[in-house]
N, C-alpha and C. Protein backbone atom coordinates (compact mmCIF):
# COMPACT_ATOMS: atom_id res chain seq x y z
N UNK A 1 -34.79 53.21 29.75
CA UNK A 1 -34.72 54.27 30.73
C UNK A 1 -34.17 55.52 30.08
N UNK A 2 -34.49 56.67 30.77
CA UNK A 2 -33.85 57.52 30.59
C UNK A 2 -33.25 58.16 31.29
N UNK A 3 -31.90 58.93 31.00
CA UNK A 3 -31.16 59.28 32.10
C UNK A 3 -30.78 61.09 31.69
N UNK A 4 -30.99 61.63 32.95
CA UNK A 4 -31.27 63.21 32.93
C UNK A 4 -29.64 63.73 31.99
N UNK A 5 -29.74 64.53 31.35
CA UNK A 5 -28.94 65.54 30.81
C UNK A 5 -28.25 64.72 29.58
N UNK A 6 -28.51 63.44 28.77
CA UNK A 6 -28.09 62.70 28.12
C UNK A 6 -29.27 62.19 27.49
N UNK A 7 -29.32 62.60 26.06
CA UNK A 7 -30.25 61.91 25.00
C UNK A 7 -30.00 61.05 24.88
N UNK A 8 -31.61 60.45 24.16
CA UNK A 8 -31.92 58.70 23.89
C UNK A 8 -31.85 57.96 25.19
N UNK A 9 -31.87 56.92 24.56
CA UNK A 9 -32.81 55.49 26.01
C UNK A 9 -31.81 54.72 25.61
N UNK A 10 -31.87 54.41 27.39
CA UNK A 10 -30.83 53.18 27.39
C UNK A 10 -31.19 51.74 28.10
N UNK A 11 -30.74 51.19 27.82
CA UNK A 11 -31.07 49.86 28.95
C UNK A 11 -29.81 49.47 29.75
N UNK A 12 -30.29 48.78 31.39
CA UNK A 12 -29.50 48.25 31.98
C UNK A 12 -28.91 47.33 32.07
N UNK A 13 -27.37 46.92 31.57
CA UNK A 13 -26.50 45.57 31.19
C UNK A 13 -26.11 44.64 32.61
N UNK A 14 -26.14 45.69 33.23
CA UNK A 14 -24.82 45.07 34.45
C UNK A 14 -24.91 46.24 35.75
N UNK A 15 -24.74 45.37 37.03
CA UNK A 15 -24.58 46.12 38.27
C UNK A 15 -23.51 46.24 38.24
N UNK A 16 -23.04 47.56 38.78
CA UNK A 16 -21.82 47.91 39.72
C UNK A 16 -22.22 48.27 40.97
N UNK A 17 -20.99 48.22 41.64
CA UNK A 17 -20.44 49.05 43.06
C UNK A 17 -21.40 50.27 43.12
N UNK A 18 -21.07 50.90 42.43
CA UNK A 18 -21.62 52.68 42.66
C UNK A 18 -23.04 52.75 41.49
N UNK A 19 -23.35 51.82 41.08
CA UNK A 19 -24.55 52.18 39.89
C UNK A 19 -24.68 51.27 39.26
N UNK A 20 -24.28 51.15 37.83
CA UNK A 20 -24.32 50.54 36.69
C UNK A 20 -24.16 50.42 35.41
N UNK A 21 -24.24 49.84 34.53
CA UNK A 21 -23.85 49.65 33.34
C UNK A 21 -24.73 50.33 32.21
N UNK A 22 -24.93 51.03 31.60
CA UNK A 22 -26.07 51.37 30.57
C UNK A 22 -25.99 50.93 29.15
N UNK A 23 -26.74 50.85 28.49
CA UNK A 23 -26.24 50.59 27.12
C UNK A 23 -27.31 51.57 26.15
N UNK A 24 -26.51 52.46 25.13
CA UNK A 24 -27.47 53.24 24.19
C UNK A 24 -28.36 52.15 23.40
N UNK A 25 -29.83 52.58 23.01
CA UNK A 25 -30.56 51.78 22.13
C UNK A 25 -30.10 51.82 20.66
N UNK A 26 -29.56 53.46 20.30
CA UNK A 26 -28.76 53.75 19.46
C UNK A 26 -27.76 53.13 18.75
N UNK A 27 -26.99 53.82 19.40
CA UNK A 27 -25.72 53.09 18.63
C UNK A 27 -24.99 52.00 19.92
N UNK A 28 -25.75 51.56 20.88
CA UNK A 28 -24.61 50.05 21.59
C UNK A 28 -24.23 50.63 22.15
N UNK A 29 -23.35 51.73 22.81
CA UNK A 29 -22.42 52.03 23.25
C UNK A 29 -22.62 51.61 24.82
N UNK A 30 -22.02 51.33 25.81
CA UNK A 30 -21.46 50.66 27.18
C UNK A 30 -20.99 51.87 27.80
N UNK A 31 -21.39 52.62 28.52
CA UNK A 31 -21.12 53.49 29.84
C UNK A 31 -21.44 53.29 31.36
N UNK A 32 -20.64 53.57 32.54
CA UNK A 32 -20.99 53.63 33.73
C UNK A 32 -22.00 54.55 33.86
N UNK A 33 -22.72 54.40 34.71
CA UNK A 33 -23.99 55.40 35.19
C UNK A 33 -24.10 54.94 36.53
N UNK A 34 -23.92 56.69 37.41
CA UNK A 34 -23.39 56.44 38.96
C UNK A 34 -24.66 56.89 39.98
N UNK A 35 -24.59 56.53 40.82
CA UNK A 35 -25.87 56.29 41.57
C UNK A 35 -26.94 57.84 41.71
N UNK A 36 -25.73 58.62 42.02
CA UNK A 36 -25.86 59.78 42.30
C UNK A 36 -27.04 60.70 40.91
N UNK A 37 -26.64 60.08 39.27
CA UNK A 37 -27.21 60.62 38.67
C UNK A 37 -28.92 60.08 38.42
N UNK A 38 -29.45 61.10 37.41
CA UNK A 38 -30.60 60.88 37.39
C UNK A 38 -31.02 60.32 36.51
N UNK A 39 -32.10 58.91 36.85
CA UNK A 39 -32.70 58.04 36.03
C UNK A 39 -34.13 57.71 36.06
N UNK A 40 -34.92 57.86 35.03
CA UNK A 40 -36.09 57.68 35.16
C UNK A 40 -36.78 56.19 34.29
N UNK A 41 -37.01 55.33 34.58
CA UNK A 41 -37.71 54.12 33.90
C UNK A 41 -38.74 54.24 33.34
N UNK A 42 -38.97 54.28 31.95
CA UNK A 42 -39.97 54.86 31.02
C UNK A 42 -41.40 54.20 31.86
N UNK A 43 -41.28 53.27 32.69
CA UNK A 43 -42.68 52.40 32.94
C UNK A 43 -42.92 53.24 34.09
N UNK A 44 -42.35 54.23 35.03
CA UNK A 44 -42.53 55.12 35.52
C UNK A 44 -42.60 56.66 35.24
N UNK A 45 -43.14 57.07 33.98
CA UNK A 45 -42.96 58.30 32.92
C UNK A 45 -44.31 58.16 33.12
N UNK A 46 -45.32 59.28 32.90
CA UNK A 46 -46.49 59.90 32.67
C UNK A 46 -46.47 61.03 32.19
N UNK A 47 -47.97 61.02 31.18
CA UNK A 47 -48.45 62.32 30.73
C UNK A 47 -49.51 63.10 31.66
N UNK A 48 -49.50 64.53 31.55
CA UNK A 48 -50.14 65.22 31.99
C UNK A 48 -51.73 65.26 31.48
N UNK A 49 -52.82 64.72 32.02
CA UNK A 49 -54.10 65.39 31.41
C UNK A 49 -55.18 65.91 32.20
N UNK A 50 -55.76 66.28 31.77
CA UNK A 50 -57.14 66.98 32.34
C UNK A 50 -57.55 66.59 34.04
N UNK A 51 -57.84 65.08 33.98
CA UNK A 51 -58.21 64.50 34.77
C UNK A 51 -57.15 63.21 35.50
N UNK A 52 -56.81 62.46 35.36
CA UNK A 52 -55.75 61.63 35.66
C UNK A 52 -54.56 61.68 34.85
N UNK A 53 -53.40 61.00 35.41
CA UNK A 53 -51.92 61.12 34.16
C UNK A 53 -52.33 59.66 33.70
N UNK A 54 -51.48 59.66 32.59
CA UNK A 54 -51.56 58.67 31.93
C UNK A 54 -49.98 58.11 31.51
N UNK A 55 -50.00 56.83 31.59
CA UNK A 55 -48.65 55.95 31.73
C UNK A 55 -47.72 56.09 30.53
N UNK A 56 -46.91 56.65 30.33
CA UNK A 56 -46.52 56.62 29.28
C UNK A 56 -46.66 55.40 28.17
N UNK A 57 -46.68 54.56 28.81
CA UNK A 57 -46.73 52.69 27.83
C UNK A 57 -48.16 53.03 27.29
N UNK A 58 -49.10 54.02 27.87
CA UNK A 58 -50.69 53.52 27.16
C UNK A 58 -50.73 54.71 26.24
N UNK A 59 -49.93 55.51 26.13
CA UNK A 59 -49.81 56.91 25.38
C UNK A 59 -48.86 55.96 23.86
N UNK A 60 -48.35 55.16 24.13
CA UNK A 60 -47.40 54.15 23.20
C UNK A 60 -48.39 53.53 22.56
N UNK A 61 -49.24 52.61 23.56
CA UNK A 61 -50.45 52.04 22.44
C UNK A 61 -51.17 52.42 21.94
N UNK A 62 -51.89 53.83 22.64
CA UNK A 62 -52.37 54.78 21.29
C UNK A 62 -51.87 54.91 20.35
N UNK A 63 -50.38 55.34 19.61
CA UNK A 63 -49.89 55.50 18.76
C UNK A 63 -49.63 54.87 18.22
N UNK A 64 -49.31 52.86 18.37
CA UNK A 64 -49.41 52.17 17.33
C UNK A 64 -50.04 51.69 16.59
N UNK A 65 -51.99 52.18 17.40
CA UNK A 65 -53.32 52.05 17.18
C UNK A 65 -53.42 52.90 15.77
N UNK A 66 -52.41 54.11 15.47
CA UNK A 66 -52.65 55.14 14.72
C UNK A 66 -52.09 54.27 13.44
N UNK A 67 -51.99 55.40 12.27
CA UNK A 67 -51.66 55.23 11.06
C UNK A 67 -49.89 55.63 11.32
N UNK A 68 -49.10 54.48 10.91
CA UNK A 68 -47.81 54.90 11.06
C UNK A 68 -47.14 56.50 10.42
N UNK A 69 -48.15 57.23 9.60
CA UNK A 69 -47.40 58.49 9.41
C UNK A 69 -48.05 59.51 10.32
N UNK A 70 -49.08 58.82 10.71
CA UNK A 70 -49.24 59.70 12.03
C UNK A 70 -48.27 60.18 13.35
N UNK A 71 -47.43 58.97 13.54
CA UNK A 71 -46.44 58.88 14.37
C UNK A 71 -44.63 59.90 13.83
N UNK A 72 -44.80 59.72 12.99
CA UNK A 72 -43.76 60.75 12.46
C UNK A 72 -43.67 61.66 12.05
N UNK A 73 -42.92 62.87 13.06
CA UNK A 73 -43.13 63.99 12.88
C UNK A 73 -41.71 64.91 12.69
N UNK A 74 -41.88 66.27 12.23
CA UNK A 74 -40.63 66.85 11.72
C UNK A 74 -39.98 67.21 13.63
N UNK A 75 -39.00 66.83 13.77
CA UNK A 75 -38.43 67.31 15.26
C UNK A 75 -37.92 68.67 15.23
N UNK A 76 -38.43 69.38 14.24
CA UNK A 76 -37.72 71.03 14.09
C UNK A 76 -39.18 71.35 13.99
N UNK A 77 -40.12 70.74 14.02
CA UNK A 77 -41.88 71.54 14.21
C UNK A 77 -41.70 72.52 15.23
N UNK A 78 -42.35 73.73 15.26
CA UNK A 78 -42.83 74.41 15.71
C UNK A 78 -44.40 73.85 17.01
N UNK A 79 -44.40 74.44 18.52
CA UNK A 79 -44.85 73.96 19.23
C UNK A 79 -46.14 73.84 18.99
N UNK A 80 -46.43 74.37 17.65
CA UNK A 80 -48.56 74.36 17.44
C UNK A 80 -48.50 72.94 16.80
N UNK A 81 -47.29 73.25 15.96
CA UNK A 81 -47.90 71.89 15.24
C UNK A 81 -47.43 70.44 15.87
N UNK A 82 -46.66 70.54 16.75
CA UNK A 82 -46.39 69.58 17.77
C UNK A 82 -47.73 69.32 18.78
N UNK A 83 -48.50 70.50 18.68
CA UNK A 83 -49.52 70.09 19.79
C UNK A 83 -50.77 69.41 18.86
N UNK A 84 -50.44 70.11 17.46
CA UNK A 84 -51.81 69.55 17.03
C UNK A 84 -51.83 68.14 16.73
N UNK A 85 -50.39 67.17 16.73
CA UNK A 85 -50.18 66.20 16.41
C UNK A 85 -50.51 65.48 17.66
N UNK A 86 -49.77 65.77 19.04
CA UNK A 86 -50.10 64.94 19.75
C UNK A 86 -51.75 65.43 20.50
N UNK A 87 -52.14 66.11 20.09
CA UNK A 87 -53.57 66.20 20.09
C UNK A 87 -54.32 65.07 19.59
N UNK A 88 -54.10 64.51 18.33
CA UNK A 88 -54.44 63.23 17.63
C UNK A 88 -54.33 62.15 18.43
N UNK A 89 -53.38 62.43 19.57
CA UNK A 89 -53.05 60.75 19.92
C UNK A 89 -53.77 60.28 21.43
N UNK A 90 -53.95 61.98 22.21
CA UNK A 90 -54.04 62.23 23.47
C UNK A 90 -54.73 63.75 23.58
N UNK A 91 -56.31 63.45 23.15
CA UNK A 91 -57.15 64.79 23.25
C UNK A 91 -56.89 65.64 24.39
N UNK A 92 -57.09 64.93 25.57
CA UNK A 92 -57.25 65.06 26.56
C UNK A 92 -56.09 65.80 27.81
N UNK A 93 -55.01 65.81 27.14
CA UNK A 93 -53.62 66.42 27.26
C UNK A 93 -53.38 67.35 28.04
N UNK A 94 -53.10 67.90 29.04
CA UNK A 94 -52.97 69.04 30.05
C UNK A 94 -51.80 70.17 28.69
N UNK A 95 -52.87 71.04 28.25
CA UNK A 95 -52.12 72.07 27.65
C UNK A 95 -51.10 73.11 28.16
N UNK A 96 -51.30 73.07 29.58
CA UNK A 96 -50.55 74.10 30.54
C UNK A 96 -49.17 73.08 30.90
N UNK A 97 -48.98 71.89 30.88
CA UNK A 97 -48.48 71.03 31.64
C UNK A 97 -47.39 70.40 30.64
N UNK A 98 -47.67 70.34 29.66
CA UNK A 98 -46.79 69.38 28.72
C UNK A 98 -46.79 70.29 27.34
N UNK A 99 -45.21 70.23 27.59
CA UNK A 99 -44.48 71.58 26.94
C UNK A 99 -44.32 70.51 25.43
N UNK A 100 -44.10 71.46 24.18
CA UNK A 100 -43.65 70.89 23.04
C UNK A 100 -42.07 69.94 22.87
N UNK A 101 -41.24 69.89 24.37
CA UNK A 101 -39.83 69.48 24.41
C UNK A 101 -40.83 68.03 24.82
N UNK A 102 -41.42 67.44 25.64
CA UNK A 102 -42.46 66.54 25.96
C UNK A 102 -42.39 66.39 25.05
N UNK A 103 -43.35 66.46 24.01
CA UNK A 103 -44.37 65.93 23.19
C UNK A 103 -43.32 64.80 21.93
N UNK A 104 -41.88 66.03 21.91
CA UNK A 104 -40.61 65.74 21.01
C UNK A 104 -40.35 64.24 21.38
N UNK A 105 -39.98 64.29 22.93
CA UNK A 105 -39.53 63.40 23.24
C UNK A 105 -40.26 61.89 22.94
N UNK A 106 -41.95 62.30 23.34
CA UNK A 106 -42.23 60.79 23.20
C UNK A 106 -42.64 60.22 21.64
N UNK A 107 -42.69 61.16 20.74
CA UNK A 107 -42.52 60.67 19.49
C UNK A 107 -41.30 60.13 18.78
N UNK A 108 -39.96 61.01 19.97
CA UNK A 108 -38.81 60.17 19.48
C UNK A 108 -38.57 58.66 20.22
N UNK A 109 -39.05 58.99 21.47
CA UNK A 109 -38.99 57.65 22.12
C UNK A 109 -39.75 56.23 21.52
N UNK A 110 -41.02 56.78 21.24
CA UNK A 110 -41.92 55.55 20.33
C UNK A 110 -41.21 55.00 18.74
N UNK A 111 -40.99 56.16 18.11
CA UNK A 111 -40.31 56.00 17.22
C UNK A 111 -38.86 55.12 17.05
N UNK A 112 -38.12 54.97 18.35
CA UNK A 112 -36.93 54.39 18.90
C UNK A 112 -37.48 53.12 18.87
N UNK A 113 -38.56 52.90 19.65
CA UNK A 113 -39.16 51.92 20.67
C UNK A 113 -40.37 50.70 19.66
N UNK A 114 -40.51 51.52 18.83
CA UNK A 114 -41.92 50.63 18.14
C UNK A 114 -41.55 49.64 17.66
N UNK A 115 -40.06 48.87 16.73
CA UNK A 115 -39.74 47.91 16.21
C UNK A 115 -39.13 46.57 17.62
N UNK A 116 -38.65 47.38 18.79
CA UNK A 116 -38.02 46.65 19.26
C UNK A 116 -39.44 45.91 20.47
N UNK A 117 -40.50 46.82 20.83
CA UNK A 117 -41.23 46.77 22.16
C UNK A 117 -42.18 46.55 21.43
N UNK A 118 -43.20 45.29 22.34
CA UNK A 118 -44.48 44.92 21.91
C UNK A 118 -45.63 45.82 22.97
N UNK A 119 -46.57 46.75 21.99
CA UNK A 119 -47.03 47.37 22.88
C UNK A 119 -48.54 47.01 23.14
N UNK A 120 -48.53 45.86 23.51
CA UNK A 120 -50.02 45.59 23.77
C UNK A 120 -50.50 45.68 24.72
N UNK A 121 -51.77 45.72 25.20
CA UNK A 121 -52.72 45.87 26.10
C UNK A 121 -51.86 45.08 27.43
N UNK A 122 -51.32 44.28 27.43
CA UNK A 122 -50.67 43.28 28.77
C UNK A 122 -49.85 44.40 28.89
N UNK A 123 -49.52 44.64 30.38
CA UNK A 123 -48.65 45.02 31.15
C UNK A 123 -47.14 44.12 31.01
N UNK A 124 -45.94 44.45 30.09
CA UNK A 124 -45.18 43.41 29.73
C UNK A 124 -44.28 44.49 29.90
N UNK A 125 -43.09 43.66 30.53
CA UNK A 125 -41.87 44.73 30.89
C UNK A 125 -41.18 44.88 29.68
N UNK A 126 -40.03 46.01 29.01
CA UNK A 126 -39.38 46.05 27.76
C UNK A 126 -38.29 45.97 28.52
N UNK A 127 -37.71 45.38 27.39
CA UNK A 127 -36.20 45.36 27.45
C UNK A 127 -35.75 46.06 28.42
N UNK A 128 -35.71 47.05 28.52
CA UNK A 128 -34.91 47.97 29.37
C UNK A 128 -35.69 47.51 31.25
N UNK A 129 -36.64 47.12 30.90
CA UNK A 129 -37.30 47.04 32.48
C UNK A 129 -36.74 45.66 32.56
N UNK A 130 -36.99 44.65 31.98
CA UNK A 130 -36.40 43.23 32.20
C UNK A 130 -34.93 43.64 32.92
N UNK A 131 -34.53 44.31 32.12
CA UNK A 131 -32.53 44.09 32.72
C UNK A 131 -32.86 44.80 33.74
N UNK A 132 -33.39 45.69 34.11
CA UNK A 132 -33.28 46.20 35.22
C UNK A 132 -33.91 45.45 36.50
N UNK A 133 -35.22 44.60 36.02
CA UNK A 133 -35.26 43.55 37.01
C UNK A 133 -34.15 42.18 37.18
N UNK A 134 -33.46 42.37 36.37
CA UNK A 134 -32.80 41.16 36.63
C UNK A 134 -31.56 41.26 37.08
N UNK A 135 -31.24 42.81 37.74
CA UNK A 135 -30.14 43.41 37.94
C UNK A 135 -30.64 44.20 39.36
N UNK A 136 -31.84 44.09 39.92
CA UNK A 136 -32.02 44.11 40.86
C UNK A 136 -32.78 43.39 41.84
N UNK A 137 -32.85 42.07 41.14
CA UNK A 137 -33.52 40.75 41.96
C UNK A 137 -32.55 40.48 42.93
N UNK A 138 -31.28 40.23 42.60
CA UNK A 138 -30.26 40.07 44.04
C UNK A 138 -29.24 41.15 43.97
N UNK A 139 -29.36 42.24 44.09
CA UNK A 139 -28.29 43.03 43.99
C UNK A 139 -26.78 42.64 44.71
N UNK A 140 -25.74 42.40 43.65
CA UNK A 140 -24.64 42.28 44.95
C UNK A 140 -24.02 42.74 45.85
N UNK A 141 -24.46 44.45 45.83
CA UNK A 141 -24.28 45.24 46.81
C UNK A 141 -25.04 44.51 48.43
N UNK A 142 -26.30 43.79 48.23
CA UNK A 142 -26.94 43.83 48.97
C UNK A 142 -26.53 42.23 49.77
N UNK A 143 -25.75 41.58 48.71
CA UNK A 143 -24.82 40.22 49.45
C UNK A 143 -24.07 40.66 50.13
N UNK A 144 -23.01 41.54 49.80
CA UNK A 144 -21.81 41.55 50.57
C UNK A 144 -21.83 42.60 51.83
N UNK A 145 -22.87 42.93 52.38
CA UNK A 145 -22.78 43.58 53.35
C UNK A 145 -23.67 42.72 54.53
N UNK A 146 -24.22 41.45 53.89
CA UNK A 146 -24.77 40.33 55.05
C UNK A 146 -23.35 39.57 54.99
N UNK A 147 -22.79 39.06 53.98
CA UNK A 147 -21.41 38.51 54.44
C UNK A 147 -20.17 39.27 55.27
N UNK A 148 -20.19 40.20 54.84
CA UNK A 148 -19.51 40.94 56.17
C UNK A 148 -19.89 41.19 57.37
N UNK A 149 -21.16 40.86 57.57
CA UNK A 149 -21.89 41.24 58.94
C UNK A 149 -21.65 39.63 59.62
N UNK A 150 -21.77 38.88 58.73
CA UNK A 150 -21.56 36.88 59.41
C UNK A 150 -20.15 37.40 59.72
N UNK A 151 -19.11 37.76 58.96
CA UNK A 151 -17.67 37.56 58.93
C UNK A 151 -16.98 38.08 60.46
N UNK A 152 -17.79 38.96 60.48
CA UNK A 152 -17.92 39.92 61.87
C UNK A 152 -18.02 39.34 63.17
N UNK A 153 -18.99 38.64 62.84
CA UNK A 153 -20.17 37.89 63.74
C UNK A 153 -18.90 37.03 64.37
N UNK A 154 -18.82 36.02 63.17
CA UNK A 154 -17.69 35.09 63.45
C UNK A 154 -16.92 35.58 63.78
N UNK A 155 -15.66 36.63 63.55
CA UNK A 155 -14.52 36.67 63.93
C UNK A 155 -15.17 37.48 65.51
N UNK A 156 -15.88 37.95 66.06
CA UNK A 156 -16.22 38.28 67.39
C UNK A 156 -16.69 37.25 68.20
N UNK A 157 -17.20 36.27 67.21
CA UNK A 157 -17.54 35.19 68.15
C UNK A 157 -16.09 34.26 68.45
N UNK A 158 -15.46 34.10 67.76
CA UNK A 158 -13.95 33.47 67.54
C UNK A 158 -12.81 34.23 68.89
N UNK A 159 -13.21 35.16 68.94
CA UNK A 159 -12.60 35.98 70.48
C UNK A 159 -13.30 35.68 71.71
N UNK A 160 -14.35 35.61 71.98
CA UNK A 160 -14.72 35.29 73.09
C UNK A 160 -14.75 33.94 73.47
């Protein structure tokens, strides 16, 4: 995932109360991340093109389809030659729509992402989507407000 105003991708460790747990792909590091801020799940990321967007994960398998020095690029490029690169990967590209800070990002993101994520044709959750399903299959926020509602129940039924 990525989370607004904070570089690099993180994945989800652990629920809390107010949010959750993140972890950098980077360097490990363990931070709270609170409900209120902004998070986007790369399997919900799209590119801009011509005619339909395209998923970020299939903009990924293009690029591992490529020649690995295709995929690496100088991150101090200038926005032509950022476009002419991801031109190579994604002809079809909304030029008005997807700025050269875009283009940065998902070459750093793939580049992050290519040793750890299998990017094949199957629809397969990464790391970061797994924890996050497995951190919101039973949320415990979402237990303890039916046990307080029984507790309720009972102690009102216990009065009458």
């Amino acid at each position: 995932m990525s989370i607004s105003g904070m570089p690099g991708l993180y994945k989800v460790v652990a629920q809390t109360k107010n949010g959750f747990i993140a972890e950098s792909l980077v360097d490990k590091k363990r931070f709270p991340v609170h409900s209120n801020q902004q998070v986007s799940m790369l399997s919900d990321i799209s590119i801009f093109t011509e005619s339909e967007d395209i998923k970020l994960s299939e903009v990924f398998r293009k690029m591992k389809a490529m020649p690995e020095g295709d995929t690496d690029i100088d991150m101090k490029a200038d926005g032509a030659t950022l476009y002419q690169a991801f031109e190579k990967i994604l002809p079809e590209y909304d030029k008005d729509r997807v700025y050269p800070s875009d283009i940065k990002k998902v070459f750093k993101w793939y580049n992050l992402l290519k040793n750890e994520v299998d990017f094949s044709e199957e629809e397969k959750p990464t790391a970061t989507e797994e924890s996050k399903e497995e951190s919101t299959e039973e949320p415990a926020s979402d237990k303890k407000p039916a046990a307080k509602k029984k507790t309720k129940k009972s102690a009102t039924d216990k009065e009458e």
